[in-house]
C-alpha atoms as a PDB file:
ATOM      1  CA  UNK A   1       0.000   0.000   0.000  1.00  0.00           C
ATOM      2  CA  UNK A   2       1.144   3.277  -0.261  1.00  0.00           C
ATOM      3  CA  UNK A   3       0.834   6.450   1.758  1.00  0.00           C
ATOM      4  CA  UNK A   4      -1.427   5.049   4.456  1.00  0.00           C
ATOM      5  CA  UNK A   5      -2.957   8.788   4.391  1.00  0.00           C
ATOM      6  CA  UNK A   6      -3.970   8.625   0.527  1.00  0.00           C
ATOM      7  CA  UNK A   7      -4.738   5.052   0.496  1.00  0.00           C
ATOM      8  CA  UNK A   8      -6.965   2.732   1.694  1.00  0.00           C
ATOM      9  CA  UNK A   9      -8.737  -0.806   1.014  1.00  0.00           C
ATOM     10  CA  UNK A  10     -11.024  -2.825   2.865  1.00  0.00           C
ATOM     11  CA  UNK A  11     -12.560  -6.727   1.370  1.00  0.00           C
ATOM     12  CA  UNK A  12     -16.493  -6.846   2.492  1.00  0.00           C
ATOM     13  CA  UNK A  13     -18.650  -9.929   1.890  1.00  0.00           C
ATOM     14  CA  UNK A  14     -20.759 -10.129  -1.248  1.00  0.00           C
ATOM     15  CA  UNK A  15     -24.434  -9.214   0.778  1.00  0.00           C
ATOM     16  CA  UNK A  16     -26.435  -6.078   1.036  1.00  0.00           C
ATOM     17  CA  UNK A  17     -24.703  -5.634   4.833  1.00  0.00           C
ATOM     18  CA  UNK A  18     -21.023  -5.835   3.249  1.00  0.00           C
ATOM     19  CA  UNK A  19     -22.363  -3.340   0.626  1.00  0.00           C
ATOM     20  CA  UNK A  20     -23.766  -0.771   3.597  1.00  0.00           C
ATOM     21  CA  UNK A  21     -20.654  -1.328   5.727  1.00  0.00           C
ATOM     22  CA  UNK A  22     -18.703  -0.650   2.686  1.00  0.00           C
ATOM     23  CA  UNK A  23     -20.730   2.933   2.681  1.00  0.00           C
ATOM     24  CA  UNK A  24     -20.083   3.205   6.124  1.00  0.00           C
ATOM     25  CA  UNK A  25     -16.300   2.936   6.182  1.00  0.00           C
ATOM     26  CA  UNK A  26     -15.753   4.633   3.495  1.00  0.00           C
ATOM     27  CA  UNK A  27     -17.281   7.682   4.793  1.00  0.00           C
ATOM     28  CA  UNK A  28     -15.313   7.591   8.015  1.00  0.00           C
ATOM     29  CA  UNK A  29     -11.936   7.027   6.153  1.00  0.00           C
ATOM     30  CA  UNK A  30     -12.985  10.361   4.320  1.00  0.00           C
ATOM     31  CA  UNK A  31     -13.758  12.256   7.798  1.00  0.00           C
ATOM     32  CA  UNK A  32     -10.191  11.041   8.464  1.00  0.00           C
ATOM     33  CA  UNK A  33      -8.875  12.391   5.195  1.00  0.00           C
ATOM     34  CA  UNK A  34     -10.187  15.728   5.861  1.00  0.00           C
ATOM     35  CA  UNK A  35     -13.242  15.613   4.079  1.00  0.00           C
ATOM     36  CA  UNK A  36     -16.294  16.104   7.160  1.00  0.00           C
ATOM     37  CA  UNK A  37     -19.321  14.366   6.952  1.00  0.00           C
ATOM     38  CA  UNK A  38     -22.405  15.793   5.212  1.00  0.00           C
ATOM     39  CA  UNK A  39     -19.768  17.753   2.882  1.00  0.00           C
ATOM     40  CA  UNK A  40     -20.184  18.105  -1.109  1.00  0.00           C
ATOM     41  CA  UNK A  41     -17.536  15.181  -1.708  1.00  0.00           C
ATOM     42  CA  UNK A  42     -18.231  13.307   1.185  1.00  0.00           C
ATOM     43  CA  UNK A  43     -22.229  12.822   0.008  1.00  0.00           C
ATOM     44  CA  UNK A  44     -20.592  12.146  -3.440  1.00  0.00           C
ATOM     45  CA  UNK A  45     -18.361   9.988  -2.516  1.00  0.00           C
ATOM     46  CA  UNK A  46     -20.036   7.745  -0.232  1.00  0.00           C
ATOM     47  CA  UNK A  47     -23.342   7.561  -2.662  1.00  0.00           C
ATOM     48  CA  UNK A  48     -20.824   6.354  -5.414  1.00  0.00           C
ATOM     49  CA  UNK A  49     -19.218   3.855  -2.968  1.00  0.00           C
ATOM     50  CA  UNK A  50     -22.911   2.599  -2.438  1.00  0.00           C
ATOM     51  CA  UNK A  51     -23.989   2.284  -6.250  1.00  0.00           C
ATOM     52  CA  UNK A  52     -20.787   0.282  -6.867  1.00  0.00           C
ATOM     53  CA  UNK A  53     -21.139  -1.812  -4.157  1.00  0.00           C
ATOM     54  CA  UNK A  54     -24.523  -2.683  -4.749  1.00  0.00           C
ATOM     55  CA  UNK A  55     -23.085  -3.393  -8.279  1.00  0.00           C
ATOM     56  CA  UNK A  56     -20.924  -5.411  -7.019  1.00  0.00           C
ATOM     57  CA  UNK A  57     -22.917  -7.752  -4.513  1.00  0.00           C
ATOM     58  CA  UNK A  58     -26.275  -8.144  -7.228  1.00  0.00           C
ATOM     59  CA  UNK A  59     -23.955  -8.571 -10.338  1.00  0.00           C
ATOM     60  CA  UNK A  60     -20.358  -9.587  -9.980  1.00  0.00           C
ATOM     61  CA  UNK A  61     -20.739 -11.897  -6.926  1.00  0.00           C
ATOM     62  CA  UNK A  62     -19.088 -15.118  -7.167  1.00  0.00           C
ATOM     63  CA  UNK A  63     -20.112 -17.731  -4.364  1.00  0.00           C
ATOM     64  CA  UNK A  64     -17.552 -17.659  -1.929  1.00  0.00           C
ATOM     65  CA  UNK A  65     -15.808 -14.478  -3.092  1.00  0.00           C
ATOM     66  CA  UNK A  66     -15.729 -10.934  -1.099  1.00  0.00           C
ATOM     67  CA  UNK A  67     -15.173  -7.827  -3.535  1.00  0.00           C
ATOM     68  CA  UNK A  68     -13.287  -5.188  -1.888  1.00  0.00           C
ATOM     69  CA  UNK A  69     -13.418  -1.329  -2.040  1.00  0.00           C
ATOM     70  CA  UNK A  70     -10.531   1.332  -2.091  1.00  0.00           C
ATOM     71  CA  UNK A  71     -10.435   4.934  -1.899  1.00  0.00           C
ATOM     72  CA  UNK A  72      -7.439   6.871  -2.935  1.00  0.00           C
ATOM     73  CA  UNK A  73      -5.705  10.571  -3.144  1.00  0.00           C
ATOM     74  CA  UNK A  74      -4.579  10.538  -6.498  1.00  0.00           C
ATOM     75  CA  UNK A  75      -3.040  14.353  -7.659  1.00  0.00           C
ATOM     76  CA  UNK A  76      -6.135  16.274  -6.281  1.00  0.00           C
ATOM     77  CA  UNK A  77      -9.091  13.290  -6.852  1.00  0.00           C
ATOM     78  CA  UNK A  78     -10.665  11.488  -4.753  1.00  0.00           C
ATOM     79  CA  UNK A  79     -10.655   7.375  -6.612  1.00  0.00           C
ATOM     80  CA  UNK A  80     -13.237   4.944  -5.677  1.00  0.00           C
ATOM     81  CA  UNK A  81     -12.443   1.172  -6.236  1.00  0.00           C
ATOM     82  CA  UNK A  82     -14.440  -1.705  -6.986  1.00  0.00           C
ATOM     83  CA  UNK A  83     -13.167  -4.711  -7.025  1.00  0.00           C
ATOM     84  CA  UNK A  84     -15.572  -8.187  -7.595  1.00  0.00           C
ATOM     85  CA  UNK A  85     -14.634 -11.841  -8.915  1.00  0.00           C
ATOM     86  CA  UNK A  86     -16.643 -11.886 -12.090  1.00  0.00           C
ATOM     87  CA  UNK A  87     -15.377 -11.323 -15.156  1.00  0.00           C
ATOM     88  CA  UNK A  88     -18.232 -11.951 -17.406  1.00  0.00           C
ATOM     89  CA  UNK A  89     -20.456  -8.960 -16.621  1.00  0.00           C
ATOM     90  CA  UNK A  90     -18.975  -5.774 -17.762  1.00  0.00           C
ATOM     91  CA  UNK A  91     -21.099  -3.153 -16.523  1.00  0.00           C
ATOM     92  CA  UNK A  92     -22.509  -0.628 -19.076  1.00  0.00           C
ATOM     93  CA  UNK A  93     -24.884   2.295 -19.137  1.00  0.00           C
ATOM     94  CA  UNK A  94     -28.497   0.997 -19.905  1.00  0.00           C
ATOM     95  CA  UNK A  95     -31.684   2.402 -20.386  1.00  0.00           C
ATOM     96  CA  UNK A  96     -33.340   2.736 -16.950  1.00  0.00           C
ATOM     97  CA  UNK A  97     -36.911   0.781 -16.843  1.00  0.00           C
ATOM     98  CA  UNK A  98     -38.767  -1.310 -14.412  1.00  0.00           C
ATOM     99  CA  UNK A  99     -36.759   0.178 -11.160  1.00  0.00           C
ATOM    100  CA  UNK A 100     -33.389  -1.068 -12.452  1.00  0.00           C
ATOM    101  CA  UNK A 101     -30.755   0.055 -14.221  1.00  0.00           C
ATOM    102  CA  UNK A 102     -30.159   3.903 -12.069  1.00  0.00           C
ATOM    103  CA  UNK A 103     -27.226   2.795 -10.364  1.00  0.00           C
ATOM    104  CA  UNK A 104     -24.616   3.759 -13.059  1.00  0.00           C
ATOM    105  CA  UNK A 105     -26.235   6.520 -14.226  1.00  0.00           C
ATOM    106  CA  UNK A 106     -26.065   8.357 -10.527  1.00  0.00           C
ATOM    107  CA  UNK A 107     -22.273   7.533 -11.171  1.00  0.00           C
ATOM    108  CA  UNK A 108     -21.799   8.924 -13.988  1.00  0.00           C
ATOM    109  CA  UNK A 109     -23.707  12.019 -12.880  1.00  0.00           C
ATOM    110  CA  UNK A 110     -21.618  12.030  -9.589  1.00  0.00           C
ATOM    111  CA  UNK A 111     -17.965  11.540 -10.692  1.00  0.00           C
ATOM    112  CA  UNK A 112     -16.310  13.329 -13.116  1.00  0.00           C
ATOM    113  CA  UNK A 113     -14.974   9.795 -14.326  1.00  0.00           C
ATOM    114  CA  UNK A 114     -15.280   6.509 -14.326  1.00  0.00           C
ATOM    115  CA  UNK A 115     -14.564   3.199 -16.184  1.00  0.00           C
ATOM    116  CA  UNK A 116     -13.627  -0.391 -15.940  1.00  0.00           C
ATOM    117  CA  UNK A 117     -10.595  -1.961 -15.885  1.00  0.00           C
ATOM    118  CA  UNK A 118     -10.290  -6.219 -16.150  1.00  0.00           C
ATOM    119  CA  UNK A 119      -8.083  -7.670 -13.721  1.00  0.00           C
ATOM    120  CA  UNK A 120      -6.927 -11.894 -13.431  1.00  0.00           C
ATOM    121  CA  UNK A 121      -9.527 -12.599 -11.929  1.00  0.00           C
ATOM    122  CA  UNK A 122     -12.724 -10.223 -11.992  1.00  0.00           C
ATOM    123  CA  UNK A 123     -12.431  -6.387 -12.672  1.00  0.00           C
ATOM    124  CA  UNK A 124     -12.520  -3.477 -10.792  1.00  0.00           C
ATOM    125  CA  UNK A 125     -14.963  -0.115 -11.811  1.00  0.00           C
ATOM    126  CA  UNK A 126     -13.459   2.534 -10.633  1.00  0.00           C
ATOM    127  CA  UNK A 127     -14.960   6.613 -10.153  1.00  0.00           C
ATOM    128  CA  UNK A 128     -13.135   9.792  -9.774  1.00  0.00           C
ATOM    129  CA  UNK A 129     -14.463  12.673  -7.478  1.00  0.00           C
ATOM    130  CA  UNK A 130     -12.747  15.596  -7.705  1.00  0.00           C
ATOM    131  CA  UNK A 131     -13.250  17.910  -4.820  1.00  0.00           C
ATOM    132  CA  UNK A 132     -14.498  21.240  -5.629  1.00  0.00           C
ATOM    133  CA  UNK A 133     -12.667  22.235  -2.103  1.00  0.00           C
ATOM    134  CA  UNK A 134      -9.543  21.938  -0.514  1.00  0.00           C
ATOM    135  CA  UNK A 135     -10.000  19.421   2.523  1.00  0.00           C
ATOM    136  CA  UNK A 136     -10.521  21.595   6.145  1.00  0.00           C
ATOM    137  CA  UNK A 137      -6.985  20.857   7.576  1.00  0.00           C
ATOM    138  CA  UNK A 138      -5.049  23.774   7.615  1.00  0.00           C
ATOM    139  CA  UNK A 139      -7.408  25.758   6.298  1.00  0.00           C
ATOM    140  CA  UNK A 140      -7.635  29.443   6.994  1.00  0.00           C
ATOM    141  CA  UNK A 141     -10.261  32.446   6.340  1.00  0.00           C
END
């Protein structure tokens, strides 16, 4: 790992609780980071974590297999990772109907990026946040 300060990655089981302790975490990590809770990139952030990992437990779950999220600091951007086991699914902007299909188009309107990248096994979707603040440490008026 790098910087423990711009890094950080956590493996949750593939269920709706790993997906909403996935939320969770990640917006702690982000109060840690210097972004407070209820802020612009914190909401962003952690409703982006929660698409993805939703993503991740209904369509890339493999029996037996956790995904795992990461968040990182990358030049000025916050990075969400997703990480799952299957391969086969490549997730794509549909047309919304019947209730399903929102969750990547609230990422897309979120994040200023995001795309998939295949791994060995699985693939991870990633999204980029980029602050439209400086984080509140050493901040001044």
């Amino acid at each position: 790992m790098a910087d423990d300060r711009n890094e950080w990655r956590q493996r949750f089981s593939s269920t709706r609780r790993g997906a909403r302790l996935a939320r969770h975490l990640a917006v702690l990590e982000l109060c840690r980071w210097d972004f407070p809770l209820g802020g612009d990139e914190s909401d962003r952030v952690a409703q982006v974590v929660a698409e993805l990992a939703a993503n991740a437990v209904t369509h890339g779950s493999v029996p037996g297999r956790d995904f795992e999220l990461g968040l990182r600091r990358l030049d000025g951007v916050l990075r969400v990772e997703v990480s799952d086991a299957h391969a086969g699914r490549q997730p794509d902007l549909r047309p919304a109907g019947d209730g399903h299909g929102y969750g990547l188009r609230i990422v897309d309107e979120l994040s200023d990026a995001w795309g998939v990248t295949g791994r060995v096994v699985g693939k991870t979707v990633w999204a980029e946040v980029v602050p439209r603040r400086r984080p509140a440490t050493g901040a001044r008026p």
